[in-house]
Structure formats: C-alpha cells, structure tokens
PDB file of N, CA and C in Angstrom:
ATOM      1  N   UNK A   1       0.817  -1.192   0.000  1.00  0.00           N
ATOM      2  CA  UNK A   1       0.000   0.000   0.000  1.00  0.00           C
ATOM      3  C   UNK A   1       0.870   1.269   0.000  1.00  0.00           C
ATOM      4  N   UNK A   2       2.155   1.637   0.931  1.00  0.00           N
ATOM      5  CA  UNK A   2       3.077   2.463   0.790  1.00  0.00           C
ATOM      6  C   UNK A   2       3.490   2.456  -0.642  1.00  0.00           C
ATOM      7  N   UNK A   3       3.934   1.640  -1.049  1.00  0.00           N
ATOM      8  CA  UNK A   3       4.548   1.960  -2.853  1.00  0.00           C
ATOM      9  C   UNK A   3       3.177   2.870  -3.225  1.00  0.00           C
ATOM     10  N   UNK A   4       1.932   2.182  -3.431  1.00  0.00           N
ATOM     11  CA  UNK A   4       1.270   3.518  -4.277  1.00  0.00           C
ATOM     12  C   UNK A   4       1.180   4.540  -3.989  1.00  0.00           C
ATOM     13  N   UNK A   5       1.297   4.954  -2.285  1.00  0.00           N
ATOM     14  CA  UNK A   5       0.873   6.089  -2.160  1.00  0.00           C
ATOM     15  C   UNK A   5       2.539   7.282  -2.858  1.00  0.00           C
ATOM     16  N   UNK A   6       3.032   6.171  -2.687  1.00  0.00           N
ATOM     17  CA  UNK A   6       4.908   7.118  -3.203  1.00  0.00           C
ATOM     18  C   UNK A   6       4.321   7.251  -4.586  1.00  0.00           C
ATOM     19  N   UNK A   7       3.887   6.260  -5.282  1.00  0.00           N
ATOM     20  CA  UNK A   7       4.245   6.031  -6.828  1.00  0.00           C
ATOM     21  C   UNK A   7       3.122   7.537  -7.222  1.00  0.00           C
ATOM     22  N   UNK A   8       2.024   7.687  -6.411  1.00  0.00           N
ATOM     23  CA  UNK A   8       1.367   8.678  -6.902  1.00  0.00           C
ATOM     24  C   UNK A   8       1.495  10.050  -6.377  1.00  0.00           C
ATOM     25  N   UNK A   9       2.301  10.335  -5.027  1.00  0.00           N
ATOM     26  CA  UNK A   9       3.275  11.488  -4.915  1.00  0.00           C
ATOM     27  C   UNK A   9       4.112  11.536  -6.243  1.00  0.00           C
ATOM     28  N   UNK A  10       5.309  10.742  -7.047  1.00  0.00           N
ATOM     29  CA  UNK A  10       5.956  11.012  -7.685  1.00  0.00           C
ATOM     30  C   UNK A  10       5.190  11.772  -8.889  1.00  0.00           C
ATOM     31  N   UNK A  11       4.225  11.013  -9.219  1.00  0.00           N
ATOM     32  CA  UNK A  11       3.492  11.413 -10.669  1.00  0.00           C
ATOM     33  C   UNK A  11       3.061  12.703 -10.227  1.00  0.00           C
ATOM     34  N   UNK A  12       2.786  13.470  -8.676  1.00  0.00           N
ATOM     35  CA  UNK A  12       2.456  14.582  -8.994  1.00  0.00           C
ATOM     36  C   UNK A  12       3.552  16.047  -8.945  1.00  0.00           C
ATOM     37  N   UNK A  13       4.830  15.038  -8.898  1.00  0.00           N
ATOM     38  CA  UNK A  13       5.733  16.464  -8.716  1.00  0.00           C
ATOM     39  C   UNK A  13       6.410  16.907 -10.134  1.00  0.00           C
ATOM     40  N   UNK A  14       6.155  16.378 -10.801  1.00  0.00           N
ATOM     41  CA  UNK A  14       6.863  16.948 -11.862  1.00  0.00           C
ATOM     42  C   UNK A  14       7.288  18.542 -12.435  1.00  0.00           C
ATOM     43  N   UNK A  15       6.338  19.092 -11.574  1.00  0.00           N
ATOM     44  CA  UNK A  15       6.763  20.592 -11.641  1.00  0.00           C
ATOM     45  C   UNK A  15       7.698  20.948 -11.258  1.00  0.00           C
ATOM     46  N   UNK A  16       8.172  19.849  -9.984  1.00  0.00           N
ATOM     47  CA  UNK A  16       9.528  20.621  -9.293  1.00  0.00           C
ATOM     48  C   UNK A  16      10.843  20.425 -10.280  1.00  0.00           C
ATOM     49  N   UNK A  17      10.614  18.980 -10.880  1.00  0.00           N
ATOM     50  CA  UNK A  17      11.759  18.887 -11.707  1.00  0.00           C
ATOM     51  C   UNK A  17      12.282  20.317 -12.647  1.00  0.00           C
ATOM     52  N   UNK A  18      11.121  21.036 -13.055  1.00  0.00           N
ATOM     53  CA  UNK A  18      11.252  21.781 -13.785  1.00  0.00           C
ATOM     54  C   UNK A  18      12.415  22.696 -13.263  1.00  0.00           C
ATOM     55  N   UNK A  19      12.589  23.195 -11.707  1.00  0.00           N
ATOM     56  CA  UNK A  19      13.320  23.961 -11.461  1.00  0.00           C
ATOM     57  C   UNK A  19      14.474  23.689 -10.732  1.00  0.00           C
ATOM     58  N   UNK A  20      15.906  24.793 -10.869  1.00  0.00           N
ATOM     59  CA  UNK A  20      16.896  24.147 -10.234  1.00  0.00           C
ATOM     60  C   UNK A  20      17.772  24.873  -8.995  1.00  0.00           C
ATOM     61  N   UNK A  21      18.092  25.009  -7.950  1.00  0.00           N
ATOM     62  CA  UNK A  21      18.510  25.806  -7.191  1.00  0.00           C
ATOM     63  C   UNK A  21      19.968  25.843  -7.383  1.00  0.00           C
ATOM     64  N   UNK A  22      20.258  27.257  -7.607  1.00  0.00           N
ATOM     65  CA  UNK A  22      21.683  28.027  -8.305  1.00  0.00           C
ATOM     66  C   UNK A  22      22.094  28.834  -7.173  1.00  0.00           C
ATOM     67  N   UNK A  23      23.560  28.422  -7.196  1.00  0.00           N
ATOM     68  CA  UNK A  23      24.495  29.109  -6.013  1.00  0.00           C
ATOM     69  C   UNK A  23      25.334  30.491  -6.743  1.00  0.00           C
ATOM     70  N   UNK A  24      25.294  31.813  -6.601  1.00  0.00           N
ATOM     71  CA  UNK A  24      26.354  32.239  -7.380  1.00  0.00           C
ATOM     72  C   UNK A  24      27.095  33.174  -6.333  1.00  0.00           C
ATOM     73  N   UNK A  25      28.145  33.375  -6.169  1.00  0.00           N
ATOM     74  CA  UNK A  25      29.070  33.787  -5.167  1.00  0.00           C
ATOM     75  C   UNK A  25      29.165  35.452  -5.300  1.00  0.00           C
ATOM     76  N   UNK A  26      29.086  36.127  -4.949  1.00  0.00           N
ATOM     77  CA  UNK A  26      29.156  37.966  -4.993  1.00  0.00           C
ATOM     78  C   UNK A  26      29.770  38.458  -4.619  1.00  0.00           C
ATOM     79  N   UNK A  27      30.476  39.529  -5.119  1.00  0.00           N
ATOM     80  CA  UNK A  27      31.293  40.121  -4.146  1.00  0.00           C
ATOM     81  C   UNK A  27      30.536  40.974  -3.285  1.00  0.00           C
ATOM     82  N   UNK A  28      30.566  41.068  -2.319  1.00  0.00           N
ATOM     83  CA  UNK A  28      29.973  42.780  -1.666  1.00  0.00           C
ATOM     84  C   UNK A  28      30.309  44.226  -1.795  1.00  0.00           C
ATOM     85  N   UNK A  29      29.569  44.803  -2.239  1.00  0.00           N
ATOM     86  CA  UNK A  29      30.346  46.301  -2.846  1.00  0.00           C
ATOM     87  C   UNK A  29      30.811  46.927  -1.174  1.00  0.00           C
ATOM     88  N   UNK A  30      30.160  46.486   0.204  1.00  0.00           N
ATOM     89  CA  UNK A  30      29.822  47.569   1.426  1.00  0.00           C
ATOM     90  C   UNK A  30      31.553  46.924   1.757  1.00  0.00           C
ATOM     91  N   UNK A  31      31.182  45.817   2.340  1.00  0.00           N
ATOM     92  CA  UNK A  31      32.666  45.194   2.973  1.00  0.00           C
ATOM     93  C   UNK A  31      33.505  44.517   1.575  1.00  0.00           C
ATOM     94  N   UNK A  32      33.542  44.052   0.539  1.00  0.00           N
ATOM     95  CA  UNK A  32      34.752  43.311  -0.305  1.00  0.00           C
ATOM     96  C   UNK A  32      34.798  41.809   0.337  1.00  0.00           C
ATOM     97  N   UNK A  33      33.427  41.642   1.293  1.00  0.00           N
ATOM     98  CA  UNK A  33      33.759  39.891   1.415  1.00  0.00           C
ATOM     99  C   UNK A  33      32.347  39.523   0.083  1.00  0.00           C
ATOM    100  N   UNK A  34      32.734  37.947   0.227  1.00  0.00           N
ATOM    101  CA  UNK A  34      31.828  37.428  -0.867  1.00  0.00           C
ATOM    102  C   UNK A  34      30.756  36.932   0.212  1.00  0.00           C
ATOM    103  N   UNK A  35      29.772  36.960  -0.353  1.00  0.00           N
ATOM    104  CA  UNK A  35      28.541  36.561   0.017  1.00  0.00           C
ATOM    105  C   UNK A  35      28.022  35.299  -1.218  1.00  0.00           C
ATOM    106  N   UNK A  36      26.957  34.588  -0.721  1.00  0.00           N
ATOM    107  CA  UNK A  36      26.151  33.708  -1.303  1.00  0.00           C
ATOM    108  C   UNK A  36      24.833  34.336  -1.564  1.00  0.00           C
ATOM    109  N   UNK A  37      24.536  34.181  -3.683  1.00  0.00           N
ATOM    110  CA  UNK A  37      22.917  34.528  -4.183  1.00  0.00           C
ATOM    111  C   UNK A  37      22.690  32.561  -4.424  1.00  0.00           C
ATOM    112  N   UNK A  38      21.448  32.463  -3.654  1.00  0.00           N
ATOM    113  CA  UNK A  38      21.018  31.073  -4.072  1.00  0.00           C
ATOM    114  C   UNK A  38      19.143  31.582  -3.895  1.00  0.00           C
ATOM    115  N   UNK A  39      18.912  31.018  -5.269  1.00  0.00           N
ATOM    116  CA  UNK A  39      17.880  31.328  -5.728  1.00  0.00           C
ATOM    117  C   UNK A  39      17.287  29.875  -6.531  1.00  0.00           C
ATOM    118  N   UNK A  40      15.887  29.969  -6.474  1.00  0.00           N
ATOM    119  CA  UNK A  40      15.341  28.343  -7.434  1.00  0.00           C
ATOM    120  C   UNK A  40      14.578  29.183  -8.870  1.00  0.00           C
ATOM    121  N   UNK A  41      15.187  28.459 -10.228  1.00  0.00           N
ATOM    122  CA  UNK A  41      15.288  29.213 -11.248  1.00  0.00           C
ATOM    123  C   UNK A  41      14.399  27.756 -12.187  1.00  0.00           C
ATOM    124  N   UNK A  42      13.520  28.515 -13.290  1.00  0.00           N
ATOM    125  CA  UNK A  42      13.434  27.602 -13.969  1.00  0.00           C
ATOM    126  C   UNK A  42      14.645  27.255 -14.612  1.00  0.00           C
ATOM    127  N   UNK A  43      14.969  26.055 -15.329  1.00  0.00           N
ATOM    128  CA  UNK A  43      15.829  25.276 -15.555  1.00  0.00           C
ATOM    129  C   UNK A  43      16.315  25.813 -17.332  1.00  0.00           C
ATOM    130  N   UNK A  44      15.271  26.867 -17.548  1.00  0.00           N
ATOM    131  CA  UNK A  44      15.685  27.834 -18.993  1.00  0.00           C
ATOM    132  C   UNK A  44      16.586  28.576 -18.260  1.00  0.00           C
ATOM    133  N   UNK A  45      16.457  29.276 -17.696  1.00  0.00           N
ATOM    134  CA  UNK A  45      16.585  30.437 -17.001  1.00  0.00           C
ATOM    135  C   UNK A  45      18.145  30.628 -16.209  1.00  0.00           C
ATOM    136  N   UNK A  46      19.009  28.999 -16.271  1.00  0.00           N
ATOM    137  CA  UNK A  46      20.058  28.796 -15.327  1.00  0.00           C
ATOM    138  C   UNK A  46      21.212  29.726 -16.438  1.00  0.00           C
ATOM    139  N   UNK A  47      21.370  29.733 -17.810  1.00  0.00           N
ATOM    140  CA  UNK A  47      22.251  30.495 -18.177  1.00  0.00           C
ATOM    141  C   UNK A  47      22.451  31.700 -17.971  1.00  0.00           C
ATOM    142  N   UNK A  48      21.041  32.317 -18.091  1.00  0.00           N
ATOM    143  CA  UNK A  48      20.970  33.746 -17.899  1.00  0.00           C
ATOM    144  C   UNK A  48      21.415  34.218 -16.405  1.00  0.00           C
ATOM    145  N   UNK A  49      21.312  33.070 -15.301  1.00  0.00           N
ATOM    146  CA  UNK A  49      21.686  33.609 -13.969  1.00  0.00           C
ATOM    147  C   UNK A  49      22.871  33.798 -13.904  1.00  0.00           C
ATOM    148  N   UNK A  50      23.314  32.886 -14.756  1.00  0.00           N
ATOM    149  CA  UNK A  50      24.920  32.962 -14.325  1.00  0.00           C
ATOM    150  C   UNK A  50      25.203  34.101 -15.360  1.00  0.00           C
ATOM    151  N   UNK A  51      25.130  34.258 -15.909  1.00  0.00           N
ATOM    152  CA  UNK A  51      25.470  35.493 -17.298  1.00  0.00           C
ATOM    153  C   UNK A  51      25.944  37.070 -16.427  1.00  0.00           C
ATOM    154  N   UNK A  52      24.926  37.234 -15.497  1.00  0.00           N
ATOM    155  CA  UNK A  52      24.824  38.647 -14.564  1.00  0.00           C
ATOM    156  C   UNK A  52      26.014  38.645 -14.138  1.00  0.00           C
TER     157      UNK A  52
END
C-alpha cells in the first residue's frame, strides 16, 4: 500500500523537476567579502543567472 501512495506522490511532482537551485558567489560592494545569491530558477533560465 506504501509503494502507491509514493508512486502517486511522484506522478504529482513533476513541476519541481522543472526547477533548479543556483548558487552564485558575490562580491559585496559595502565590505569586499563574498557573500552567497542562491535562488530556485526555472531550468531555462540557469544560463541567464549565471550570465549577470
């Protein structure tokens, strides 16, 4: 009975696949340390993040 209830969670996430969580490192303009941008991007969308 557990397998179906997984097997029909899986069939309903497919949206998440769609998106991917992106780390990109910054400098800080205030102090000159780096900070962390982590953001969840559609999975078009991962070139353009990094592009900035």
């Amino acid at each position: 009975m557990a397998k179906k209830v997984v097997a029909t969670l899986r069939d309903g996430s497919k949206d998440g696949r769609a998106y991917s969580k992106v780390i990109k490192m910054v400098k800080s303009p205030k102090t000159g340390a780096y900070i962390f941008d982590e953001q969840m991007v559609p999975n078009e969308a991962v070139k353009e993040f990094f592009k900035n």
